[in-house]
C-alpha atoms as a PDB file:
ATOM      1  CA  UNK A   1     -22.898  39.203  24.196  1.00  0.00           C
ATOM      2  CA  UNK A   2     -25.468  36.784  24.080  1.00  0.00           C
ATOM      3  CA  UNK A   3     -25.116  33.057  24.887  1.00  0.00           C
ATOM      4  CA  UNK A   4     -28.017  32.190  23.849  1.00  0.00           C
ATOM      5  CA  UNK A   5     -27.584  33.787  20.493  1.00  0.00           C
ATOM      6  CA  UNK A   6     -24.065  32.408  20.231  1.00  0.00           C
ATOM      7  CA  UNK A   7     -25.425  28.966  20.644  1.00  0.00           C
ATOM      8  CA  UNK A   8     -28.349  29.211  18.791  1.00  0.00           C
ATOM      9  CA  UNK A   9     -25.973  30.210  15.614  1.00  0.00           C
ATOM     10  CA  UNK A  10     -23.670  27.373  16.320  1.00  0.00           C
ATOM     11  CA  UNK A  11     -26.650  25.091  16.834  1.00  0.00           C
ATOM     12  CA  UNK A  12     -27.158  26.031  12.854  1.00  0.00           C
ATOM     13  CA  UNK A  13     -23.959  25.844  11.357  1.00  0.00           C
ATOM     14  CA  UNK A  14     -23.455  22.169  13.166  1.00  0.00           C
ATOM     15  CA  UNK A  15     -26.801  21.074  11.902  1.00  0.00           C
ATOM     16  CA  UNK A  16     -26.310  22.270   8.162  1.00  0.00           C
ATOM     17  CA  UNK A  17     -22.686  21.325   7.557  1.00  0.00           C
ATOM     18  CA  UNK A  18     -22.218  18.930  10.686  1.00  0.00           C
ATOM     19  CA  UNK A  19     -17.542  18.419  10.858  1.00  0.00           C
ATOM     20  CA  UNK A  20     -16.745  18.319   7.704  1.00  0.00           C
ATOM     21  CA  UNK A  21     -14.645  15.526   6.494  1.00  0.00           C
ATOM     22  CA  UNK A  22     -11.594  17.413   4.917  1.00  0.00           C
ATOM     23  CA  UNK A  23     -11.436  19.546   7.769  1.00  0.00           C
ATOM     24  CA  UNK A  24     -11.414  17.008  10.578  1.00  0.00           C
ATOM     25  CA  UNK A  25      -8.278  15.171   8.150  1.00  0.00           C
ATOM     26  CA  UNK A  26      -6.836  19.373   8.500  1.00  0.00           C
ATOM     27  CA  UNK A  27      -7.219  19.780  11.851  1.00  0.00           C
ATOM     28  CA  UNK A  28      -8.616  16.519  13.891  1.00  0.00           C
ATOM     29  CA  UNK A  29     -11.115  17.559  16.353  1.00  0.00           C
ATOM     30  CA  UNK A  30     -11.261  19.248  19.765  1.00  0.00           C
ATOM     31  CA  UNK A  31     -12.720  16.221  21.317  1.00  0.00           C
ATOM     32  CA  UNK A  32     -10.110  14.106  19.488  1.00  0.00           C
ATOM     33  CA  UNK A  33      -7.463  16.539  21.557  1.00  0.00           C
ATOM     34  CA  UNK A  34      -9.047  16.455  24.711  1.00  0.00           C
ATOM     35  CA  UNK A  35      -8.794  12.465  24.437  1.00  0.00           C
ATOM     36  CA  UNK A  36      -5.173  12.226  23.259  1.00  0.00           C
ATOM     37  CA  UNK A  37      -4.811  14.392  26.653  1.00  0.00           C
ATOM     38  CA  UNK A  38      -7.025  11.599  28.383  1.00  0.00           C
ATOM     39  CA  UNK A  39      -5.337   9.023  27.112  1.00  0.00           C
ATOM     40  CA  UNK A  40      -1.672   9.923  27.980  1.00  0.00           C
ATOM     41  CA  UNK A  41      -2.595  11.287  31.793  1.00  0.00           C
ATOM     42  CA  UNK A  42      -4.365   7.672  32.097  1.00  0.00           C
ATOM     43  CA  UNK A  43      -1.304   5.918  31.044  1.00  0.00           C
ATOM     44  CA  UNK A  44       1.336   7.394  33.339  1.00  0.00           C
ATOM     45  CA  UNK A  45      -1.025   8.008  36.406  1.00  0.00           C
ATOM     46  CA  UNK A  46      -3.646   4.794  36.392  1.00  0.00           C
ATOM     47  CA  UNK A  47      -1.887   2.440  39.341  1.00  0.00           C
ATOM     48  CA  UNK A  48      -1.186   1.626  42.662  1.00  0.00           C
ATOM     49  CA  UNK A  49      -3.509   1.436  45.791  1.00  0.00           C
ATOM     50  CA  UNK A  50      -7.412   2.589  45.870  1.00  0.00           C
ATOM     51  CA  UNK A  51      -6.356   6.026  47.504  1.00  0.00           C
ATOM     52  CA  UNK A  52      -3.763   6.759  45.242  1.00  0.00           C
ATOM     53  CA  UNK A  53      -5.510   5.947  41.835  1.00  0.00           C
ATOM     54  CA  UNK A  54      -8.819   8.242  43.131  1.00  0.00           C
ATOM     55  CA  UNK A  55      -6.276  11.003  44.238  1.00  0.00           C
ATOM     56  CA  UNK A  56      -5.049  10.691  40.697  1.00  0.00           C
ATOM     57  CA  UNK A  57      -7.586  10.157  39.184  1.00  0.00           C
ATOM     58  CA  UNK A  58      -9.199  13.807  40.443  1.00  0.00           C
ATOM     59  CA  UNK A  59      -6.154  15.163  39.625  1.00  0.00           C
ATOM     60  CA  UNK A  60      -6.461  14.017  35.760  1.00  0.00           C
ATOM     61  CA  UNK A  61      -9.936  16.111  35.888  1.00  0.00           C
ATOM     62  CA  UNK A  62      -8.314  19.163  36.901  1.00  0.00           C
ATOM     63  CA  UNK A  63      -5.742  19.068  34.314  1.00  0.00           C
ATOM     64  CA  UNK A  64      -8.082  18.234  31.552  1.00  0.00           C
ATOM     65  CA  UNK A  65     -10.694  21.107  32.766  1.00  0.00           C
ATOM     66  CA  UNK A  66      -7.682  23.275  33.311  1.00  0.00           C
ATOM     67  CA  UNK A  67      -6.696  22.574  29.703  1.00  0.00           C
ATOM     68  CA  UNK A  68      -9.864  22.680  28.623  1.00  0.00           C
ATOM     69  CA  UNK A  69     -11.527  26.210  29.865  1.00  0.00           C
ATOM     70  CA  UNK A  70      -8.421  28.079  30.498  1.00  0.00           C
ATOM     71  CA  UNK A  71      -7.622  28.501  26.212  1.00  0.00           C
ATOM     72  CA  UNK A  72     -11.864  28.855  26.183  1.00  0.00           C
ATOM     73  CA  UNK A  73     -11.745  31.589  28.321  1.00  0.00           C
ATOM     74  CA  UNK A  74      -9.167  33.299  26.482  1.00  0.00           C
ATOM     75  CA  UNK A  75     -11.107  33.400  23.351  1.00  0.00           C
ATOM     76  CA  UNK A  76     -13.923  34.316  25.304  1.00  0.00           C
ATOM     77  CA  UNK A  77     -12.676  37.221  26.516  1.00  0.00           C
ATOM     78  CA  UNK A  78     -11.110  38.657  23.264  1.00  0.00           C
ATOM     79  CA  UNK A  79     -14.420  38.165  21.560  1.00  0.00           C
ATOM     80  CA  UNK A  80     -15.172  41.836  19.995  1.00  0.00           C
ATOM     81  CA  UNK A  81     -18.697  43.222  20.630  1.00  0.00           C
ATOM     82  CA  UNK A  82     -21.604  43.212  18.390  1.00  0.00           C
ATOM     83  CA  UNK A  83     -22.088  40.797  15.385  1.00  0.00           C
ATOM     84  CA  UNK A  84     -18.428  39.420  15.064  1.00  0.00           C
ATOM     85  CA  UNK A  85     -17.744  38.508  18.371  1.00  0.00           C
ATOM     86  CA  UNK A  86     -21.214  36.632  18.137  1.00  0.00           C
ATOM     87  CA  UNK A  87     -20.125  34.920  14.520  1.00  0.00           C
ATOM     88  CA  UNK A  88     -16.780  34.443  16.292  1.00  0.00           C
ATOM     89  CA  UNK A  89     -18.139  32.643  19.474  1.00  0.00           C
ATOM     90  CA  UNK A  90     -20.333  30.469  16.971  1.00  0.00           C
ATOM     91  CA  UNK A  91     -17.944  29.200  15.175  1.00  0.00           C
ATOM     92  CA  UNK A  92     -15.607  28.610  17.943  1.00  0.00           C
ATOM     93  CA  UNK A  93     -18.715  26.524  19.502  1.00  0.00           C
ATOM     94  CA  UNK A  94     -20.117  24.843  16.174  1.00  0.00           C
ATOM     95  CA  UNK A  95     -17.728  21.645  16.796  1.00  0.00           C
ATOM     96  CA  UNK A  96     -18.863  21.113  20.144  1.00  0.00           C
ATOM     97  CA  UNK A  97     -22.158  20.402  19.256  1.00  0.00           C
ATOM     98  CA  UNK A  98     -23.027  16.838  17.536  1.00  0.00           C
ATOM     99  CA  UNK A  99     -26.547  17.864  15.541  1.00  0.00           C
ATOM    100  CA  UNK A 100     -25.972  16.602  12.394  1.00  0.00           C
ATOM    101  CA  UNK A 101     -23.320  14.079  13.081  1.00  0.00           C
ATOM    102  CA  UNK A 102     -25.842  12.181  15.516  1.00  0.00           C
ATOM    103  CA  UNK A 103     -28.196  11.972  12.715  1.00  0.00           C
ATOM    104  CA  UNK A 104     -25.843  10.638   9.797  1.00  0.00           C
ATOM    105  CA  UNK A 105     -24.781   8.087  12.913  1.00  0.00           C
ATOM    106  CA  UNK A 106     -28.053   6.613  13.234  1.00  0.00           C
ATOM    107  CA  UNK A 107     -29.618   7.400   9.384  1.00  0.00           C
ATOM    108  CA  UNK A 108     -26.470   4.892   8.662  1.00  0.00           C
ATOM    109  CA  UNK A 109     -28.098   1.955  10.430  1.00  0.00           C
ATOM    110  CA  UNK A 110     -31.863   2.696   9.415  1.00  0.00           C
ATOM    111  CA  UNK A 111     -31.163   2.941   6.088  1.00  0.00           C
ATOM    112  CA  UNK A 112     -29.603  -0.795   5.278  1.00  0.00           C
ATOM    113  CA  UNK A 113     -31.395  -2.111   7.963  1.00  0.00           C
ATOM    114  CA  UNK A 114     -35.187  -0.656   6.311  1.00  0.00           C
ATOM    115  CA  UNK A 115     -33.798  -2.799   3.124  1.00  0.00           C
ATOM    116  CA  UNK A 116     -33.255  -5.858   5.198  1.00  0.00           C
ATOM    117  CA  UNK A 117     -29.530  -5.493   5.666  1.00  0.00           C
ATOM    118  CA  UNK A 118     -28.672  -6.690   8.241  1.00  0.00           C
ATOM    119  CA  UNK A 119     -25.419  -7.417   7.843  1.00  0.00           C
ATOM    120  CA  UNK A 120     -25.229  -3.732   6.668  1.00  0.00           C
ATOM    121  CA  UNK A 121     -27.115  -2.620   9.672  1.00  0.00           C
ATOM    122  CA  UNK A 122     -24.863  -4.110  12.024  1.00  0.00           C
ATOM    123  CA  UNK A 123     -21.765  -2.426  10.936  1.00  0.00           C
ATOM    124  CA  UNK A 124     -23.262   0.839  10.960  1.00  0.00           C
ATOM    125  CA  UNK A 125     -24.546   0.204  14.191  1.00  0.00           C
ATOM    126  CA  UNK A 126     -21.510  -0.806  15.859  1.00  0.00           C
ATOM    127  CA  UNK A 127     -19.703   2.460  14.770  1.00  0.00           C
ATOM    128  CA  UNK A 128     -22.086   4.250  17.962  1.00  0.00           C
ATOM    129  CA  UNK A 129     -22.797   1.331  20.662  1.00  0.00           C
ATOM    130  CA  UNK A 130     -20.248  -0.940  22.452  1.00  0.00           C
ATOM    131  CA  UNK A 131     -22.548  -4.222  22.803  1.00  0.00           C
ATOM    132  CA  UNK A 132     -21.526  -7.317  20.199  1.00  0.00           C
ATOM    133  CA  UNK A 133     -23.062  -6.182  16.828  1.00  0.00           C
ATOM    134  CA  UNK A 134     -22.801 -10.207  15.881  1.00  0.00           C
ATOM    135  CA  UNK A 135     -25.565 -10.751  18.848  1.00  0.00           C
ATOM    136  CA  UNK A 136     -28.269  -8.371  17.564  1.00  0.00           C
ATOM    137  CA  UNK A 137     -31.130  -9.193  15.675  1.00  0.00           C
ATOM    138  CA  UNK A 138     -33.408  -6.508  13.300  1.00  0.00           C
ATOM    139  CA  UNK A 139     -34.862  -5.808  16.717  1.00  0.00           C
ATOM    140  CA  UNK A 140     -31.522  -5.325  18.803  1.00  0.00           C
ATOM    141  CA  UNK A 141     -29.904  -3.353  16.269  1.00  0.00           C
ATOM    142  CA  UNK A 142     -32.743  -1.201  16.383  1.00  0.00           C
ATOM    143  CA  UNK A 143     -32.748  -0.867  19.750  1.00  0.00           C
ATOM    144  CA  UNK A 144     -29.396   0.361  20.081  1.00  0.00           C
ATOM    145  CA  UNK A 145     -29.717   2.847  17.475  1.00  0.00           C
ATOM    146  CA  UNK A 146     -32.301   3.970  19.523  1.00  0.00           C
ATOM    147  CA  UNK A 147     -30.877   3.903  22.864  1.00  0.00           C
ATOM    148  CA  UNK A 148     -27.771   6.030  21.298  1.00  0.00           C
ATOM    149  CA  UNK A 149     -30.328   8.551  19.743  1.00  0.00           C
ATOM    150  CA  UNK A 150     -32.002   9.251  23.032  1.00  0.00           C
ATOM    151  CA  UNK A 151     -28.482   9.052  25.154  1.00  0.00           C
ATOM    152  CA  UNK A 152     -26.640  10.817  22.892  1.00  0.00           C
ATOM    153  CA  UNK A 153     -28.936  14.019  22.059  1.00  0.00           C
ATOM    154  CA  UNK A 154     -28.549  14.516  25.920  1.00  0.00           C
ATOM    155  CA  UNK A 155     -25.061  14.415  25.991  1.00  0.00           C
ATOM    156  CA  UNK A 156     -24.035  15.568  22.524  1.00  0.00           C
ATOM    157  CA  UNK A 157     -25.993  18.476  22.394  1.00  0.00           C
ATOM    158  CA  UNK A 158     -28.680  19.399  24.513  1.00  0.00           C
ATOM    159  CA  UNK A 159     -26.393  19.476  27.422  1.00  0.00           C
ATOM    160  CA  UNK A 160     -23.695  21.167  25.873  1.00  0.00           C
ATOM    161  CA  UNK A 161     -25.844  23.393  24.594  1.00  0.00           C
ATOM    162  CA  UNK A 162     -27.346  24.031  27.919  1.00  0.00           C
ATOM    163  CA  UNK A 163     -24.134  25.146  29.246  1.00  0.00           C
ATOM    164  CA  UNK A 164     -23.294  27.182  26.887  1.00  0.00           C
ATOM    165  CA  UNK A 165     -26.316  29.267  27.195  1.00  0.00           C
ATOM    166  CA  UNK A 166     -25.385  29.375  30.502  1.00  0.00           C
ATOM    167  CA  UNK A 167     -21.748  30.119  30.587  1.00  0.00           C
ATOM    168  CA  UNK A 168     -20.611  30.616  27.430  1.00  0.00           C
ATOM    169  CA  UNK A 169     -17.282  29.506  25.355  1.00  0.00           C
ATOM    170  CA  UNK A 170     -16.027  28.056  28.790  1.00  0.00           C
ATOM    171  CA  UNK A 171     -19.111  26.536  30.263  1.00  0.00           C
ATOM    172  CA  UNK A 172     -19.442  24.549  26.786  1.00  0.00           C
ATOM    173  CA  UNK A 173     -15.777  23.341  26.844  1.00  0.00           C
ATOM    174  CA  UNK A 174     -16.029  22.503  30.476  1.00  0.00           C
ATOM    175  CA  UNK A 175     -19.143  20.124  29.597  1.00  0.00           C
ATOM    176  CA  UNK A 176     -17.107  18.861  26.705  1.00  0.00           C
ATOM    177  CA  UNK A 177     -14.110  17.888  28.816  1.00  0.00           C
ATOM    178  CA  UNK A 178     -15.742  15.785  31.658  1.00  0.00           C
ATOM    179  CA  UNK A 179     -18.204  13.952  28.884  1.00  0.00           C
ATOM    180  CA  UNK A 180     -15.276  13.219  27.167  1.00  0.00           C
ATOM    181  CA  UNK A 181     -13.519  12.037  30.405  1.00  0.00           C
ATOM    182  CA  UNK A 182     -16.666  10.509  31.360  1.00  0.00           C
ATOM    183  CA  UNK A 183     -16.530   8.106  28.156  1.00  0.00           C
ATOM    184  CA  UNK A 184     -12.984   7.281  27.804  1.00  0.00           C
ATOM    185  CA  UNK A 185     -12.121   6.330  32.136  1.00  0.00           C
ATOM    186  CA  UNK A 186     -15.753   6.706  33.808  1.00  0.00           C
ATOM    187  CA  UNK A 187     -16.693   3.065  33.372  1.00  0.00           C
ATOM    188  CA  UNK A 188     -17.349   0.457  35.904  1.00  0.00           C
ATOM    189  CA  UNK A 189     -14.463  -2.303  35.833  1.00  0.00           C
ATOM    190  CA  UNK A 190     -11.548  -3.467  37.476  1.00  0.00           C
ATOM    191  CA  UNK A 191      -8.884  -0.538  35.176  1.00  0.00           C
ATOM    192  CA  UNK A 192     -11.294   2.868  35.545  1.00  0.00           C
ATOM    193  CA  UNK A 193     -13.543   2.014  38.636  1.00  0.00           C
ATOM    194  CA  UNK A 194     -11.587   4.264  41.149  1.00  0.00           C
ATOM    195  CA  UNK A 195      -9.640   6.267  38.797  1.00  0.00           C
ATOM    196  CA  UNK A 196     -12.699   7.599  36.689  1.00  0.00           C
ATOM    197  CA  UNK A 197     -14.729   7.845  40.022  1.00  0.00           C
ATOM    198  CA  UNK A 198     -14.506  11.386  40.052  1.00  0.00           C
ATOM    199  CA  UNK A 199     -14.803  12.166  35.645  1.00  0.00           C
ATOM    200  CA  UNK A 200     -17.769  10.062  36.248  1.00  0.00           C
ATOM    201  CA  UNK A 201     -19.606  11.667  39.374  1.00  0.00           C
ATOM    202  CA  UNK A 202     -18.837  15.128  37.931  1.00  0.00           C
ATOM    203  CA  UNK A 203     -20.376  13.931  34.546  1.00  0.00           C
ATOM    204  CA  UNK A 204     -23.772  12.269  36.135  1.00  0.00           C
ATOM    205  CA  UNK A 205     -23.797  16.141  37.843  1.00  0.00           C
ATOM    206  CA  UNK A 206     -23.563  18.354  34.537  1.00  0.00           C
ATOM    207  CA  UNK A 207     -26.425  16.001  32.906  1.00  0.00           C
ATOM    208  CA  UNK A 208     -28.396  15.589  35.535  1.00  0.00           C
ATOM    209  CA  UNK A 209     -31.261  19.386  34.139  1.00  0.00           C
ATOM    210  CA  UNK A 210     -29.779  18.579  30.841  1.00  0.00           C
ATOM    211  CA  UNK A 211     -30.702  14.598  30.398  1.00  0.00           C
ATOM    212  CA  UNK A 212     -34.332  15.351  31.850  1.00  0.00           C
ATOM    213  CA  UNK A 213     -34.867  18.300  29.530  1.00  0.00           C
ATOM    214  CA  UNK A 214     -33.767  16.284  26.789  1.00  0.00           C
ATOM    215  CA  UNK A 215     -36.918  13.461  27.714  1.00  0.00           C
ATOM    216  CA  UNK A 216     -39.264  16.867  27.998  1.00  0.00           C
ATOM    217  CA  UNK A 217     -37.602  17.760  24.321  1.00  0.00           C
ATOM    218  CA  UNK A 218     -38.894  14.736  23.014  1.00  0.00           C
ATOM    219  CA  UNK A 219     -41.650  14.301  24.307  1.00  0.00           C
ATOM    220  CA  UNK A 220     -43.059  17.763  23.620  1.00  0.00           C
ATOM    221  CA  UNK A 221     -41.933  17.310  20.238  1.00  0.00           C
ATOM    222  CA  UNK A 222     -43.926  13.781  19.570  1.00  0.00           C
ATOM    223  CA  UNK A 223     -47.504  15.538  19.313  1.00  0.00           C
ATOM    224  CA  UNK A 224     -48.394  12.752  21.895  1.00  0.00           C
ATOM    225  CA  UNK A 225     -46.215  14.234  25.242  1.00  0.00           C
ATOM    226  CA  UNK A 226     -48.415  12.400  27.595  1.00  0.00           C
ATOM    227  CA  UNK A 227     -47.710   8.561  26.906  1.00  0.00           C
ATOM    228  CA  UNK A 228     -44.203  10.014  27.086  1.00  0.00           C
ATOM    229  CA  UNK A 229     -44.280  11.975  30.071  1.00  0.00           C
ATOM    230  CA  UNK A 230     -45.340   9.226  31.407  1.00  0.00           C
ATOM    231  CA  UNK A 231     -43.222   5.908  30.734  1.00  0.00           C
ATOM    232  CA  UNK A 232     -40.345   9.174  31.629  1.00  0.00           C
ATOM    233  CA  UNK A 233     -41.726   9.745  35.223  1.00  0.00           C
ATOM    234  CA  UNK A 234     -42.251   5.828  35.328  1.00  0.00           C
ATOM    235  CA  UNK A 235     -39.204   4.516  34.355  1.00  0.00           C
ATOM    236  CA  UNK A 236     -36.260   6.446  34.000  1.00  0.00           C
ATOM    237  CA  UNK A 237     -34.708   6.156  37.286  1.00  0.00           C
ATOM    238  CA  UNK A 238     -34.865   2.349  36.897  1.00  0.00           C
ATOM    239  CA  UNK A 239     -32.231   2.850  34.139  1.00  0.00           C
ATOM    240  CA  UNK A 240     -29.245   1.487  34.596  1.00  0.00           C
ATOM    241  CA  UNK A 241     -27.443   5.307  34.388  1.00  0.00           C
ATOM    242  CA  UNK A 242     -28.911   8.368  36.835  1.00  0.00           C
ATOM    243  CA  UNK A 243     -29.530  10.557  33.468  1.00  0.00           C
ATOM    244  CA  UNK A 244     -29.702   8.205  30.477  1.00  0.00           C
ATOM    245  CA  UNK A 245     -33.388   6.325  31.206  1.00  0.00           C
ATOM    246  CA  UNK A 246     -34.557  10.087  30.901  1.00  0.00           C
ATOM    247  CA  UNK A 247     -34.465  10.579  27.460  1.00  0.00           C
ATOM    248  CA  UNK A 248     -34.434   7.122  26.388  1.00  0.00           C
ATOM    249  CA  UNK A 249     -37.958   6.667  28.867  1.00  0.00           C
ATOM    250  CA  UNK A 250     -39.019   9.425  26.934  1.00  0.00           C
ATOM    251  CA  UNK A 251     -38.441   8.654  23.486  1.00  0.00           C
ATOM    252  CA  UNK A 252     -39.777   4.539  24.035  1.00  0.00           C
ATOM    253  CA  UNK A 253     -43.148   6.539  25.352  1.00  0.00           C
ATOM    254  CA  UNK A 254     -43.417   8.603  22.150  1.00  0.00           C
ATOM    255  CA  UNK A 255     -42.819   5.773  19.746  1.00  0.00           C
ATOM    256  CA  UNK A 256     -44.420   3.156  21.708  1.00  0.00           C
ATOM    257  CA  UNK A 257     -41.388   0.914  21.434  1.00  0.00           C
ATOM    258  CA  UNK A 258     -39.681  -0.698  24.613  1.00  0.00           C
ATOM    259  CA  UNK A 259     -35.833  -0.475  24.717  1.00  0.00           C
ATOM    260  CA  UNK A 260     -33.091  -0.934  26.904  1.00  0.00           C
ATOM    261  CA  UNK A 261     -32.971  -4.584  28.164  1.00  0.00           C
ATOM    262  CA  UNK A 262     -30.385  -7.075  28.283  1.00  0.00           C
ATOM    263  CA  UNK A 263     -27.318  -6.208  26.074  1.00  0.00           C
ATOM    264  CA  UNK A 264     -24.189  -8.250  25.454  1.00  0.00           C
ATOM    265  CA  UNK A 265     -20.897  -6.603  26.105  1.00  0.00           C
ATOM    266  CA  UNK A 266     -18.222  -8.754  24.644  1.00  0.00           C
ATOM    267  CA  UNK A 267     -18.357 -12.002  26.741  1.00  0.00           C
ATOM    268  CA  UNK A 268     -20.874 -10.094  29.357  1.00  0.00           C
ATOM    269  CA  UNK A 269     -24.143 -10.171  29.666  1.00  0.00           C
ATOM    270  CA  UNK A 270     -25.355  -6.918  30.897  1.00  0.00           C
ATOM    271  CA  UNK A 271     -29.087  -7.825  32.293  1.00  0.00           C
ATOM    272  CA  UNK A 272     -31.133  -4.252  32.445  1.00  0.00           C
ATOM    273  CA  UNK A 273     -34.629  -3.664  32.930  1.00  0.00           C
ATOM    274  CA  UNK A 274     -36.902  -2.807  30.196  1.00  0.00           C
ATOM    275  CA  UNK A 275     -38.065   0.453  29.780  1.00  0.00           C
ATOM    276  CA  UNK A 276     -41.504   0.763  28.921  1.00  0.00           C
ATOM    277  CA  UNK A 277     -42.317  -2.917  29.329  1.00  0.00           C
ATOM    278  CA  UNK A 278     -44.853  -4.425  27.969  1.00  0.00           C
ATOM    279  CA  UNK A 279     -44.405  -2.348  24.530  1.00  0.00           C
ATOM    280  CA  UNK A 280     -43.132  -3.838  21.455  1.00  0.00           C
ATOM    281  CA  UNK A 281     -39.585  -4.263  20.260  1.00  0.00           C
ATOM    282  CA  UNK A 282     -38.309  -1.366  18.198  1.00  0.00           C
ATOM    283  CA  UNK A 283     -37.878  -3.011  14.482  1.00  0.00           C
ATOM    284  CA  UNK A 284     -36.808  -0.947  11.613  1.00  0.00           C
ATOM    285  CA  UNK A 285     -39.838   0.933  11.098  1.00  0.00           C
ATOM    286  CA  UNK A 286     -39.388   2.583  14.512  1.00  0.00           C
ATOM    287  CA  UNK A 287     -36.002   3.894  13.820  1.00  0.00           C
ATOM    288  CA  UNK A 288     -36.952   5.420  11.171  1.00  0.00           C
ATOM    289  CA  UNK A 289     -39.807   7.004  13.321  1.00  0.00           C
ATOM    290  CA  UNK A 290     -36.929   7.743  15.812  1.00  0.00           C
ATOM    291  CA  UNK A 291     -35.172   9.913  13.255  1.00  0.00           C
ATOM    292  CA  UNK A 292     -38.505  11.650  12.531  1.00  0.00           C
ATOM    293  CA  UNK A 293     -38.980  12.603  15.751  1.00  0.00           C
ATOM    294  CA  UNK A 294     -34.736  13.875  16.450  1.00  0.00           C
ATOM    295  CA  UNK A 295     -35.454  16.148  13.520  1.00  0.00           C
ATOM    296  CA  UNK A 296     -38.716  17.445  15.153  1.00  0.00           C
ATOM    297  CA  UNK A 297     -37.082  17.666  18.580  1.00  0.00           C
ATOM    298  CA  UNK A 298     -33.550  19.464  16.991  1.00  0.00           C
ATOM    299  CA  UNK A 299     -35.998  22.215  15.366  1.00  0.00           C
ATOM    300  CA  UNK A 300     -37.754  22.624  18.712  1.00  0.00           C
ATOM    301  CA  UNK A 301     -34.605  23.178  20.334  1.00  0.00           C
ATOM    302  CA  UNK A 302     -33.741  25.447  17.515  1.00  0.00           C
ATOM    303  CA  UNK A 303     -36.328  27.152  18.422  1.00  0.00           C
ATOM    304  CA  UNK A 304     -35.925  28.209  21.438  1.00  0.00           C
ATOM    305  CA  UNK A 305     -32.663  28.875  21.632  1.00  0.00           C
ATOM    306  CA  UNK A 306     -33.947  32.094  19.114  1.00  0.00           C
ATOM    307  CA  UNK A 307     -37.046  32.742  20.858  1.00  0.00           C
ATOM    308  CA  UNK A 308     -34.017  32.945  24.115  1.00  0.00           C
ATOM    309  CA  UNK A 309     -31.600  34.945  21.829  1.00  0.00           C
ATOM    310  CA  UNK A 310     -34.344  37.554  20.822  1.00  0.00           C
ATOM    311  CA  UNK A 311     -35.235  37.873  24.860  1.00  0.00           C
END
């Protein structure tokens, strides 16, 4: 079978229907499972010394992955040949990708805040970043927007994508699993730091090709990829995440916008570098540039995950 065809179908069905509604309130979601999963290991195995919570905390990735792969494999396996089993895999794979969810996300935000809503603008915009919606401006809430775009076309589907091109049905569960473990007990603070140590090395591993290919993505899909290439190779690795300043470098380049920054997080004030300093502030205009360039950038990929199916 091929994974590249298998993706390249699911990339479609995400991107024209996206998780429907009234079949997420049916069913949930397999990301929702995985964190349920999360969520109770974290509970009954987050305390004690150092040692013990990063022993633990490893442990909690093996059970997830195990939980994860092991019921993807299975499918995998009893895929039938030919045309089914490559319908089959698709559809098994479609809710794993994020295409047209990550661009209702962010079209929520540009559209009230193009009208001057910001009130509007801030809800929506809260709904995909964790920084105090109260403290943005028109420019900070189109920062953020931003910032998600870029971050989250890495990690919700170009690099899930990537793996499943490269390992099928199990290699795009596995990816699934440690983002998801990455997000929910990967951060930095006094609860998750040794615990999530090991979700969140493995994660900065997996999207290490996929979060630079992601930056090439967009900037090969801007009609300008030099600027791009550019601010990329200049200032992604001063980003405050090892993957993250790759496609966000990358997409500030191609809309000559500067993002990143500081960002308030709830009573902390995160102070970042710029990227692509001295550029203007993204306004509203920009995001909806932003979205322009996503759909350019998810028919590129489209592309050649068909001209990799055909080969």
């Amino acid at each position: 079978m091929s994974f590249a065809g298998m993706m390249a179908l699911a990339f479609l069905i995400d991107g024209l229907l996206g998780w429907p509604a009234w079949l997420f309130a049916r069913i949930g979601h397999p990301v929702v499972w995985l964190g349920r999963l999360i969520s109770a290991l974290e509970t009954r195995l987050n305390g004690g010394a150092t040692p013990r919570r990063r022993a633990l905390g490893a442990l909690t990735v093996l059970i997830v992955l195990a939980a994860a792969v092991l019921p993807a494999l299975a499918l995998h396996l009893l895929l039938p040949d030919g045309w089914p089993g490559l319908l089959l895999g698709a559809v098994l794979a479609w809710p794993l990708i994020a295409v047209r969810s990550m661009h209702d996300h962010v079209a929520a935000v540009a559209k009230p805040l193009a009208a001057g809503d910001l009130a509007g603008a801030r809800q929506a915009v809260s709904m995909i970043v964790g920084r105090d919606p109260q403290r943005l401006d028109t420019g900070g809430v189109a920062r953020a927007a931003l910032e998600s775009l870029a971050e989250n076309s890495s990690d919700g589907i170009v690099a899930p994508v990537f793996w499943g091109v490269l390992l099928g049905l199990p290699g795009i569960a596995a990816y699934k699993a440690i983002n998801t473990m990455d997000s929910m007990i990967g951060h930095r603070n006094a609860r998750y730091e040794d615990f999530g140590k090991a979700a969140a090395r493995l994660d900065d591993l997996v999207n290490l090709i996929p979060a630079r290919l992601t930056g090439l993505l967009f900037a090969l899909a801007s009609g300008r990829p030099r600027p791009a290439l550019r601010v990329m190779a200049r200032d992604a690795r001063h980003h405050r995440s090892p993957n993250a300043g790759w496609p966000e470098a990358a997409l500030a380049g191609a809309l000559r916008v500067r993002l990143s920054g500081p960002r308030v997080y709830g009573d902390t004030i995160a102070d970042e570098p710029w990227v692509n300093e001295p550029a203007p502030d993204a306004e509203a205009a920009a995001l909806t540039r932003g979205l322009r360039l996503y759909r350019r950038t998810m028919a590129l990929c489209a592309g050649l995950l068909l001209a990799l199916a055909l080969l």
